[in-house]
PDB file of N, CA and C in Angstrom:
ATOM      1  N   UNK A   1     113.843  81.631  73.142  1.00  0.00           N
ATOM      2  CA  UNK A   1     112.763  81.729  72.164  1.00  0.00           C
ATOM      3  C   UNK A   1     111.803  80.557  72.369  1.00  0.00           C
ATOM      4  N   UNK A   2     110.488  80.926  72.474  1.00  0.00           N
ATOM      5  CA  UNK A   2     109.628  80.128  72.743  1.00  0.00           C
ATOM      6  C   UNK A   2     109.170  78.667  71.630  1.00  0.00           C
ATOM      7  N   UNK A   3     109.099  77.648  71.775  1.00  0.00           N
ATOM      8  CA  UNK A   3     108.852  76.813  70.862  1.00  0.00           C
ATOM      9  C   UNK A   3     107.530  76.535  70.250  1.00  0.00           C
ATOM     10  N   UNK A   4     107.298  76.264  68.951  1.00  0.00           N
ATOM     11  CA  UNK A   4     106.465  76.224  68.503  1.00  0.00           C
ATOM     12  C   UNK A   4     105.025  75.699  69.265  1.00  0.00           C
ATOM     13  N   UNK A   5     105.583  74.829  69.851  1.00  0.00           N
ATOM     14  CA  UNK A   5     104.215  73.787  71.499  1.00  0.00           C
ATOM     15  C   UNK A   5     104.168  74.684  71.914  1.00  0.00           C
ATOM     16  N   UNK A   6     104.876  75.590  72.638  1.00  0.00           N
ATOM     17  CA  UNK A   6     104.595  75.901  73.899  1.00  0.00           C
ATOM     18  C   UNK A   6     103.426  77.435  72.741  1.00  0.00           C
ATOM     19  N   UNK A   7     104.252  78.460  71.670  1.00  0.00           N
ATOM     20  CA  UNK A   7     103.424  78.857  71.213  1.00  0.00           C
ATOM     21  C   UNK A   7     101.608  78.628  70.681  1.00  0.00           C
ATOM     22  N   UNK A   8     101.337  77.205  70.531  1.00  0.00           N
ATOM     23  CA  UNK A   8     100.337  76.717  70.723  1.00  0.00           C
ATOM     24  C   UNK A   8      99.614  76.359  71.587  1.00  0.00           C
ATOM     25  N   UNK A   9      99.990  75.990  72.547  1.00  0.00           N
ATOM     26  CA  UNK A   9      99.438  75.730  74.276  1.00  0.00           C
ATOM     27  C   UNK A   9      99.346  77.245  74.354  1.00  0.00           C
ATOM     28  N   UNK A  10      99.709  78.261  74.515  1.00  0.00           N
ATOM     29  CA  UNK A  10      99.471  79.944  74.741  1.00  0.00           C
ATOM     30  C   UNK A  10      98.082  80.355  73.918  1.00  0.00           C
ATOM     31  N   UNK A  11      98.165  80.019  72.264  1.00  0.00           N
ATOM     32  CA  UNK A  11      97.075  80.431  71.723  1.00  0.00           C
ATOM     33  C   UNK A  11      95.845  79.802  72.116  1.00  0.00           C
ATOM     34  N   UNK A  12      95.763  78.381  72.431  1.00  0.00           N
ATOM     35  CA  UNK A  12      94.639  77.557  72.854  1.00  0.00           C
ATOM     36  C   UNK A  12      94.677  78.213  74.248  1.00  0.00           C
ATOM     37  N   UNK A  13      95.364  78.825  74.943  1.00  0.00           N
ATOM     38  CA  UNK A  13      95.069  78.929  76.646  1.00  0.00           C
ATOM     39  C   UNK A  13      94.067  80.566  76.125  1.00  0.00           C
ATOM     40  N   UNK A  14      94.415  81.302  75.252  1.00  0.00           N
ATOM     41  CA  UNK A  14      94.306  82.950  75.216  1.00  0.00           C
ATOM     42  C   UNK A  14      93.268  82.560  74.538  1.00  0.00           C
ATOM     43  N   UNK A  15      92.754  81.471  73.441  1.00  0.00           N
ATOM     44  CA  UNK A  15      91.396  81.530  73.168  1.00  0.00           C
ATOM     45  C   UNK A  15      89.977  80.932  73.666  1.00  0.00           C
ATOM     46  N   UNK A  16      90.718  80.556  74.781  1.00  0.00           N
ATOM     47  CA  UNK A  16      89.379  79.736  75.926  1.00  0.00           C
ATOM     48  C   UNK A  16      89.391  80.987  76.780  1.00  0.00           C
ATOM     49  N   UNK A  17      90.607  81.628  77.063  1.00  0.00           N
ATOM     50  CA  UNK A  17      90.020  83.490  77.804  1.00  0.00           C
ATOM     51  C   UNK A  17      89.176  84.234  76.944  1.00  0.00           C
ATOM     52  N   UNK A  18      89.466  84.382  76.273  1.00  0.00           N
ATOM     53  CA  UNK A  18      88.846  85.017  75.076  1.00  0.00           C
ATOM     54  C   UNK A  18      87.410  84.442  74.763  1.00  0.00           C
ATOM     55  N   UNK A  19      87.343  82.961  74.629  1.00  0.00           N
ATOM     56  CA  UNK A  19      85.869  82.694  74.838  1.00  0.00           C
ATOM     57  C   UNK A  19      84.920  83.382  76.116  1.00  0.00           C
ATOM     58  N   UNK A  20      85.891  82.546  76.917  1.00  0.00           N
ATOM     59  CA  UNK A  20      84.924  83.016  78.050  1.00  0.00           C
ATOM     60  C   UNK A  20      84.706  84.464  78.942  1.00  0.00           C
ATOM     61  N   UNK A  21      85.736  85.217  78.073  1.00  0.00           N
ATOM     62  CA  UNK A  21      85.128  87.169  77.737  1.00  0.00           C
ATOM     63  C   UNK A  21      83.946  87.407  77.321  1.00  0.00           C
ATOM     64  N   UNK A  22      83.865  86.787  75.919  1.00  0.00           N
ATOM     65  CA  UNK A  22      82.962  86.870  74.825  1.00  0.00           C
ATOM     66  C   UNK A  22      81.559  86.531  75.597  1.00  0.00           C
ATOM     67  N   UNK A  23      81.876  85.670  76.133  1.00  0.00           N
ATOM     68  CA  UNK A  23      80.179  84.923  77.063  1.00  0.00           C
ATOM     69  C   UNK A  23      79.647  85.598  78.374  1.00  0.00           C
ATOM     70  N   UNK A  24      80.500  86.435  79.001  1.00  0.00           N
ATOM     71  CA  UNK A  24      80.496  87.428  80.272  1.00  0.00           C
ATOM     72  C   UNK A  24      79.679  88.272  79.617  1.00  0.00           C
ATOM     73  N   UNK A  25      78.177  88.358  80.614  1.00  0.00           N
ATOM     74  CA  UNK A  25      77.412  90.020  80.400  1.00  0.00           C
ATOM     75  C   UNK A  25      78.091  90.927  80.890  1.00  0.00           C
ATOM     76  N   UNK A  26      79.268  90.887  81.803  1.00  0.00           N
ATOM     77  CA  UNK A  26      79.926  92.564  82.304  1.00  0.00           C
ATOM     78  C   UNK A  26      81.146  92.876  80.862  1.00  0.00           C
ATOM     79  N   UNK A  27      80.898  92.133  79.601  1.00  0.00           N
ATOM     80  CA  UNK A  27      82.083  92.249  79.182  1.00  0.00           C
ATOM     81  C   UNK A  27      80.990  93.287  77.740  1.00  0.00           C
ATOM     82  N   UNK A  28      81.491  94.575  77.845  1.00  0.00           N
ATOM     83  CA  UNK A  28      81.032  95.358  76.960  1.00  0.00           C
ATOM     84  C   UNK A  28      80.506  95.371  75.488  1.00  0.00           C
ATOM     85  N   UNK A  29      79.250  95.514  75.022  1.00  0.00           N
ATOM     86  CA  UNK A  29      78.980  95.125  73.482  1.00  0.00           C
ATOM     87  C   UNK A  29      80.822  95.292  72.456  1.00  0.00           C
ATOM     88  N   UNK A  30      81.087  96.824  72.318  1.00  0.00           N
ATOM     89  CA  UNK A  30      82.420  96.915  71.441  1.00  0.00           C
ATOM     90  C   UNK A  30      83.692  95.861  71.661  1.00  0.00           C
ATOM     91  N   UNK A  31      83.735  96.006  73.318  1.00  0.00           N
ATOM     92  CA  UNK A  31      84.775  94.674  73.269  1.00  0.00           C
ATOM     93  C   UNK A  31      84.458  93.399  72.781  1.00  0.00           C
ATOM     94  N   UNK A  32      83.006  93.073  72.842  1.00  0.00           N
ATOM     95  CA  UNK A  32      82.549  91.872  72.167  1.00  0.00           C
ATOM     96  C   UNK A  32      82.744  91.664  70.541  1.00  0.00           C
ATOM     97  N   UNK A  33      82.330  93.074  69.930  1.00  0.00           N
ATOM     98  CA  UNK A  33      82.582  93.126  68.473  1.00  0.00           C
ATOM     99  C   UNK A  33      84.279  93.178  68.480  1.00  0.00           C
ATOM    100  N   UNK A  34      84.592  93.784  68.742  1.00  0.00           N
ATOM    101  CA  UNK A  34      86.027  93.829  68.165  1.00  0.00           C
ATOM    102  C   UNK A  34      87.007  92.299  68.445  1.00  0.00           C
ATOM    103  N   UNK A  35      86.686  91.708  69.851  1.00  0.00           N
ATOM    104  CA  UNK A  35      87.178  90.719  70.108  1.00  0.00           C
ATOM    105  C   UNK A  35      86.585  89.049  68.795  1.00  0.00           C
ATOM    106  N   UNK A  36      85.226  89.360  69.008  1.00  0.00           N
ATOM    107  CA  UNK A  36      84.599  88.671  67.761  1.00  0.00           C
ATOM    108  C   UNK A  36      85.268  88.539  66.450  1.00  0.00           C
ATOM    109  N   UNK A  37      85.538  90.104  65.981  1.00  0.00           N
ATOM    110  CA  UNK A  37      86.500  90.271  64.803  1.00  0.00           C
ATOM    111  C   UNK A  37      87.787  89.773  64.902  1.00  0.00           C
ATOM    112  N   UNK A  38      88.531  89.237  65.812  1.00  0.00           N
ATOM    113  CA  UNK A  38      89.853  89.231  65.910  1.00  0.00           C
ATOM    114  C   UNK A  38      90.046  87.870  65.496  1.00  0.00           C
ATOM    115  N   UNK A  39      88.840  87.238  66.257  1.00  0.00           N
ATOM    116  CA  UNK A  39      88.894  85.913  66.182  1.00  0.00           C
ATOM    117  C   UNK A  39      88.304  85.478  65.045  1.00  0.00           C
ATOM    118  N   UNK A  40      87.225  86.088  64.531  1.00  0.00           N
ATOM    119  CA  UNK A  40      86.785  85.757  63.461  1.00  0.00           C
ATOM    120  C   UNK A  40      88.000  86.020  62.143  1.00  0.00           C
ATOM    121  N   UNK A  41      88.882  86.913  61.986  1.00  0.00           N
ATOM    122  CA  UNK A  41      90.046  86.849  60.952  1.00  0.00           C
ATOM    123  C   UNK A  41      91.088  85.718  61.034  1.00  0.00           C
ATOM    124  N   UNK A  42      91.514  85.386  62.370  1.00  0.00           N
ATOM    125  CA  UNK A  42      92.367  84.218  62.513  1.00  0.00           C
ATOM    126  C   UNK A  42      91.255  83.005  61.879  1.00  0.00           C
ATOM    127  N   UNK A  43      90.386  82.588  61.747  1.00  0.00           N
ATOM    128  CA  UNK A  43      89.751  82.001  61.570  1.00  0.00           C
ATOM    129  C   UNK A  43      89.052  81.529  60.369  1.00  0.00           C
ATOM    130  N   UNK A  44      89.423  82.907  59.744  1.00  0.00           N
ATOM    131  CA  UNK A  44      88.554  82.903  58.629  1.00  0.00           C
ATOM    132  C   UNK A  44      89.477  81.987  57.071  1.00  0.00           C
ATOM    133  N   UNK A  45      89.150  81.959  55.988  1.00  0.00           N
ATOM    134  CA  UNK A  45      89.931  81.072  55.373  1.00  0.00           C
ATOM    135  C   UNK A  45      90.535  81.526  54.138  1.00  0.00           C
ATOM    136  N   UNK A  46      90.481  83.250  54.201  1.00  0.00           N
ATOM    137  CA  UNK A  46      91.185  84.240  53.478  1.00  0.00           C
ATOM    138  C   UNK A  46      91.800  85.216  54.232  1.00  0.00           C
ATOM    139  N   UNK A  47      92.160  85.641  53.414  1.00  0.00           N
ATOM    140  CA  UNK A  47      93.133  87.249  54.117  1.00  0.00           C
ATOM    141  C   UNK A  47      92.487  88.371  53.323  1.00  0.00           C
ATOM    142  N   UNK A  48      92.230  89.294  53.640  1.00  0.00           N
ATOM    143  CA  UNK A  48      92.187  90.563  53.253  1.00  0.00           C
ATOM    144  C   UNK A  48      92.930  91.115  51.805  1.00  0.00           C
ATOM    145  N   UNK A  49      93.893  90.944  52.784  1.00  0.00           N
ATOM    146  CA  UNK A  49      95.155  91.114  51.933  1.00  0.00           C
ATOM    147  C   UNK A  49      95.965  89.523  51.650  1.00  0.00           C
ATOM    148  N   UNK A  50      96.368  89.219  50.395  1.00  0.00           N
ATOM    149  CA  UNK A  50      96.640  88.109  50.080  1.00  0.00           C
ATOM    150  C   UNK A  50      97.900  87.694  50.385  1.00  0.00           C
ATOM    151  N   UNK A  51      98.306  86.652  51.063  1.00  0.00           N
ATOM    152  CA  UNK A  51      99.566  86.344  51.509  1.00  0.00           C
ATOM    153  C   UNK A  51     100.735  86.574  50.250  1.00  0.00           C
ATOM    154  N   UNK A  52     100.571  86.194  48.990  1.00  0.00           N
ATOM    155  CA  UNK A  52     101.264  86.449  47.979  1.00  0.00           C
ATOM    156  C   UNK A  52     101.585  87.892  47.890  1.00  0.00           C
ATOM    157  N   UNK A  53     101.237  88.495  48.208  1.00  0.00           N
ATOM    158  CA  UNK A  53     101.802  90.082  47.984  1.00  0.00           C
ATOM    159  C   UNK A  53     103.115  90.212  48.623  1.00  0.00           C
ATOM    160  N   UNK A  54     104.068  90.354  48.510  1.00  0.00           N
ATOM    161  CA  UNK A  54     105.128  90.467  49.617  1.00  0.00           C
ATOM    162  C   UNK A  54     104.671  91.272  50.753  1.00  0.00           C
ATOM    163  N   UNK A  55     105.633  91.034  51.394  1.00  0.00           N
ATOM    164  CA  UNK A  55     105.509  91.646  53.077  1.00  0.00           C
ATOM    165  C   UNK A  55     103.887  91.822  53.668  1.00  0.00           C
ATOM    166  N   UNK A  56     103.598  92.824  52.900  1.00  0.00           N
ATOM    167  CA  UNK A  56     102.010  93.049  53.298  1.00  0.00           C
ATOM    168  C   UNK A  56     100.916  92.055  53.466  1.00  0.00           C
ATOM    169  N   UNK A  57     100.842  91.052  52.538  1.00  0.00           N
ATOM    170  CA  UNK A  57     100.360  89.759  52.489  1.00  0.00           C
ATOM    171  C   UNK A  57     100.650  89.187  54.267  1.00  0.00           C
ATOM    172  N   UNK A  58     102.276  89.196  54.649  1.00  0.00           N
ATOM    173  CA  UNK A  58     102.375  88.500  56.324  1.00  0.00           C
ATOM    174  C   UNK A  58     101.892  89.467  57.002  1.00  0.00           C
ATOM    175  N   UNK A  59     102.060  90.672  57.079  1.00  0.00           N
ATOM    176  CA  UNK A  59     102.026  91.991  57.599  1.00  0.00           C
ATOM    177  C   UNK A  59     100.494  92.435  58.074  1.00  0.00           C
ATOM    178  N   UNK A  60      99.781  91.692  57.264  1.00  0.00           N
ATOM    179  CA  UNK A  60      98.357  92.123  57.855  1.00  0.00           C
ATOM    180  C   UNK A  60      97.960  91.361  58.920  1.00  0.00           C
ATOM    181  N   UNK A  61      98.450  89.868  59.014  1.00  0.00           N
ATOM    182  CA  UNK A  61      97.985  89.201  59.914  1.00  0.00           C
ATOM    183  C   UNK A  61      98.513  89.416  61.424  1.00  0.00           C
ATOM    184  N   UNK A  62      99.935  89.723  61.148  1.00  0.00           N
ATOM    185  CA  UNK A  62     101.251  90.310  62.417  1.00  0.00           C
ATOM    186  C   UNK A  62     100.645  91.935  63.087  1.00  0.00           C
ATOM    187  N   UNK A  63      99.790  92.592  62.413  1.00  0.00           N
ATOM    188  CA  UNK A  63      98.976  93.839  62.808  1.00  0.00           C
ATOM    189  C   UNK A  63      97.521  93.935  62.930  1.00  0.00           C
ATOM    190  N   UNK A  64      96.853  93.293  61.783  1.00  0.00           N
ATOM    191  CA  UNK A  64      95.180  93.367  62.790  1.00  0.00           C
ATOM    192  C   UNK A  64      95.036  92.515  63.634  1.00  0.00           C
ATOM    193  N   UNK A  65      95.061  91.422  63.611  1.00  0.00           N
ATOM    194  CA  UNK A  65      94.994  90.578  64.732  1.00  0.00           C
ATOM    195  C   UNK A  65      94.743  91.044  66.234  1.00  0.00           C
ATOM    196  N   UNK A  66      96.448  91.705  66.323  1.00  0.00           N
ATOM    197  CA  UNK A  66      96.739  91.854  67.964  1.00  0.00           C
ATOM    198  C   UNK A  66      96.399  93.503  68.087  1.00  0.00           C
ATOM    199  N   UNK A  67      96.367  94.409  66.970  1.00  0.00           N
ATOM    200  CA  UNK A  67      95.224  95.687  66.705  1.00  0.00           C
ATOM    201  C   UNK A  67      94.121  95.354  67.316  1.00  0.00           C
ATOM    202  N   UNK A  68      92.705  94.449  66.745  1.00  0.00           N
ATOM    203  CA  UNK A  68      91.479  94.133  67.161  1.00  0.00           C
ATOM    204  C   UNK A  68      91.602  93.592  68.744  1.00  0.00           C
ATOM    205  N   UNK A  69      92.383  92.834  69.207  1.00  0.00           N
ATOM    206  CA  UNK A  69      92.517  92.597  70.831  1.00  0.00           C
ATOM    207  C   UNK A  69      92.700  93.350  71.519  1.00  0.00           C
ATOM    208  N   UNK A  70      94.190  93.876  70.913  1.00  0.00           N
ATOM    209  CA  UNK A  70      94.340  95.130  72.040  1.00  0.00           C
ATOM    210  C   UNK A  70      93.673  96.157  72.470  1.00  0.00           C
ATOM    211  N   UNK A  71      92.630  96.603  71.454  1.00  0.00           N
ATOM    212  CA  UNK A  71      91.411  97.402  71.173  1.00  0.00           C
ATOM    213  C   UNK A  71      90.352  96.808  72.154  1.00  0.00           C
ATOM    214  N   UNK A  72      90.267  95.042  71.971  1.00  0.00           N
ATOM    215  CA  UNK A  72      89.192  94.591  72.158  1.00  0.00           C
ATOM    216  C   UNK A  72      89.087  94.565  74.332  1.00  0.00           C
ATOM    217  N   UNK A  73      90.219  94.654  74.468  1.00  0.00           N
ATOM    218  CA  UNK A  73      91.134  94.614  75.785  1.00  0.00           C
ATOM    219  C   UNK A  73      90.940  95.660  76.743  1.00  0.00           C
ATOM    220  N   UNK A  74      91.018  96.716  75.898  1.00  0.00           N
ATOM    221  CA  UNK A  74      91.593  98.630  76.274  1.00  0.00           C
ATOM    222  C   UNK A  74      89.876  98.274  77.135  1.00  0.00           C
ATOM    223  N   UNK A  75      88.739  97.963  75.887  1.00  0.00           N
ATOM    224  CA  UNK A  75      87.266  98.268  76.519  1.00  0.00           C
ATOM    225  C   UNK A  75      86.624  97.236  77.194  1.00  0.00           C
ATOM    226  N   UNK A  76      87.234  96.388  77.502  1.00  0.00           N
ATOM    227  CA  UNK A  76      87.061  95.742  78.632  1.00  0.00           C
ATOM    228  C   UNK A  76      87.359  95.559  80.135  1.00  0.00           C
ATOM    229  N   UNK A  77      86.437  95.342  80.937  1.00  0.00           N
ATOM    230  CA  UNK A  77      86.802  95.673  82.517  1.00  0.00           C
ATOM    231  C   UNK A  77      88.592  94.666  82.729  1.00  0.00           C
ATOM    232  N   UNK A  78      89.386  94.940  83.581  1.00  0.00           N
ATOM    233  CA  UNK A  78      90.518  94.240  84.031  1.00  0.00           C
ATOM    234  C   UNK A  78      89.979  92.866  84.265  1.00  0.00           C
ATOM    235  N   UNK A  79      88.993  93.236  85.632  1.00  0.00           N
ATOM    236  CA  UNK A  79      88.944  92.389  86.497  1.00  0.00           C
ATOM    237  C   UNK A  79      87.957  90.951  85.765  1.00  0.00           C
ATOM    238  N   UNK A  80      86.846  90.856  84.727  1.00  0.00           N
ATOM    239  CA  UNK A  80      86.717  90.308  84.006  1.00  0.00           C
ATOM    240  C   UNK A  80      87.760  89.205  83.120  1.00  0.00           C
ATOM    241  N   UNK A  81      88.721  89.959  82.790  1.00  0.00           N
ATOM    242  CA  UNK A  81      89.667  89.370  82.244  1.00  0.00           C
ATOM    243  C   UNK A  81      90.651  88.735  82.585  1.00  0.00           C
ATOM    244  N   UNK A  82      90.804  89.218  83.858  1.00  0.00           N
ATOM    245  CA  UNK A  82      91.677  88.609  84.827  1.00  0.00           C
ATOM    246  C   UNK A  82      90.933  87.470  85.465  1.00  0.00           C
ATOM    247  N   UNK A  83      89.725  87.480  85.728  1.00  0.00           N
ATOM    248  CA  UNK A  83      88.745  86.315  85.970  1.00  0.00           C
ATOM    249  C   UNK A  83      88.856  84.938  85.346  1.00  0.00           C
ATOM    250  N   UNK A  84      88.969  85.665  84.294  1.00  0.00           N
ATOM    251  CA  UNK A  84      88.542  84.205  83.066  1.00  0.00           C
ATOM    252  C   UNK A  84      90.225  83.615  83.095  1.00  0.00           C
ATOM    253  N   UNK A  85      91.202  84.606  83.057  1.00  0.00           N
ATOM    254  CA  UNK A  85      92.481  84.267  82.776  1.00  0.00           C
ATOM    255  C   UNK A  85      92.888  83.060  83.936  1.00  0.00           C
ATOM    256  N   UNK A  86      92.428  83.679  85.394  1.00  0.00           N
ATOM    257  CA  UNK A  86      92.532  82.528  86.019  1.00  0.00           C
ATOM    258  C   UNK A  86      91.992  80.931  86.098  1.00  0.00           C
ATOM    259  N   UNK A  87      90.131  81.453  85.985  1.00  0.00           N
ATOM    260  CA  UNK A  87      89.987  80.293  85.517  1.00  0.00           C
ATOM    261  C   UNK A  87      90.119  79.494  84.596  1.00  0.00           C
ATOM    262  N   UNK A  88      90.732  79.717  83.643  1.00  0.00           N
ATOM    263  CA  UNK A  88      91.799  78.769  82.273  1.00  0.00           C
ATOM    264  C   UNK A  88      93.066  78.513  82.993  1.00  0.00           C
ATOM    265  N   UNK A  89      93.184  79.138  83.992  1.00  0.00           N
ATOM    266  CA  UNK A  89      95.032  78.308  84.533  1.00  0.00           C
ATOM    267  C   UNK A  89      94.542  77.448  85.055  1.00  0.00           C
ATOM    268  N   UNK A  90      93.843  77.673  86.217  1.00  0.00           N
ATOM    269  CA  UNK A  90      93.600  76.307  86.940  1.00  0.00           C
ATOM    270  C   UNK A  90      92.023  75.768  86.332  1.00  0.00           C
ATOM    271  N   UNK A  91      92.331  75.845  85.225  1.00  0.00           N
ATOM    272  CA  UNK A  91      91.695  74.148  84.860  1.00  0.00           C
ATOM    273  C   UNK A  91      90.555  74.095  84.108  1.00  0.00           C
ATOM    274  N   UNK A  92      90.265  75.182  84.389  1.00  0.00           N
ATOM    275  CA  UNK A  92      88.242  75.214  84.804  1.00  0.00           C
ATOM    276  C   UNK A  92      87.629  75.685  83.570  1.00  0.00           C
TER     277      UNK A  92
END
């Protein structure tokens, strides 16, 4: 099971890809909105749905989130993404 660091080093690595999707002209208006949205909910400084609610309160964040990416993903080119993915490994 992955540790909490290393879970954080992953989200900071997936949101500098994710930036630099967002900034690519080959990277499609919808993937831009939806990816926008994904990030814009992690981000934002409410929930939808209120964490106090049981289950549903955690439950929204554990499903739109990686909903809006995976969406945001499907309409985006591979090779774009695979672009950026590399250049965030090595360094750049």
């Amino acid at each position: 099971m992955p540790s909490i660091r290393q879970l954080l080093k992953l989200f900071k690595r997936e949101l500098a890809v994710y930036r630099g999707v967002l900034a690519d002209p080959r990277t499609p208006w919808l993937g831009k909105v939806l990816l926008g949205a994904a990030i814009a909910y992690v981000l934002m400084p409410f929930d939808l749905i209120p964490d106090w609610i049981p289950v549903l309160g955690q439950l929204d964040d554990l499903v739109i989130v990686p909903a809006l990416v995976g969406l945001a993903l499907w309409t985006i080119p591979r090779e774009v993404v695979r672009e950026h993915r590399e250049r965030v490994a090595a360094g750049g």
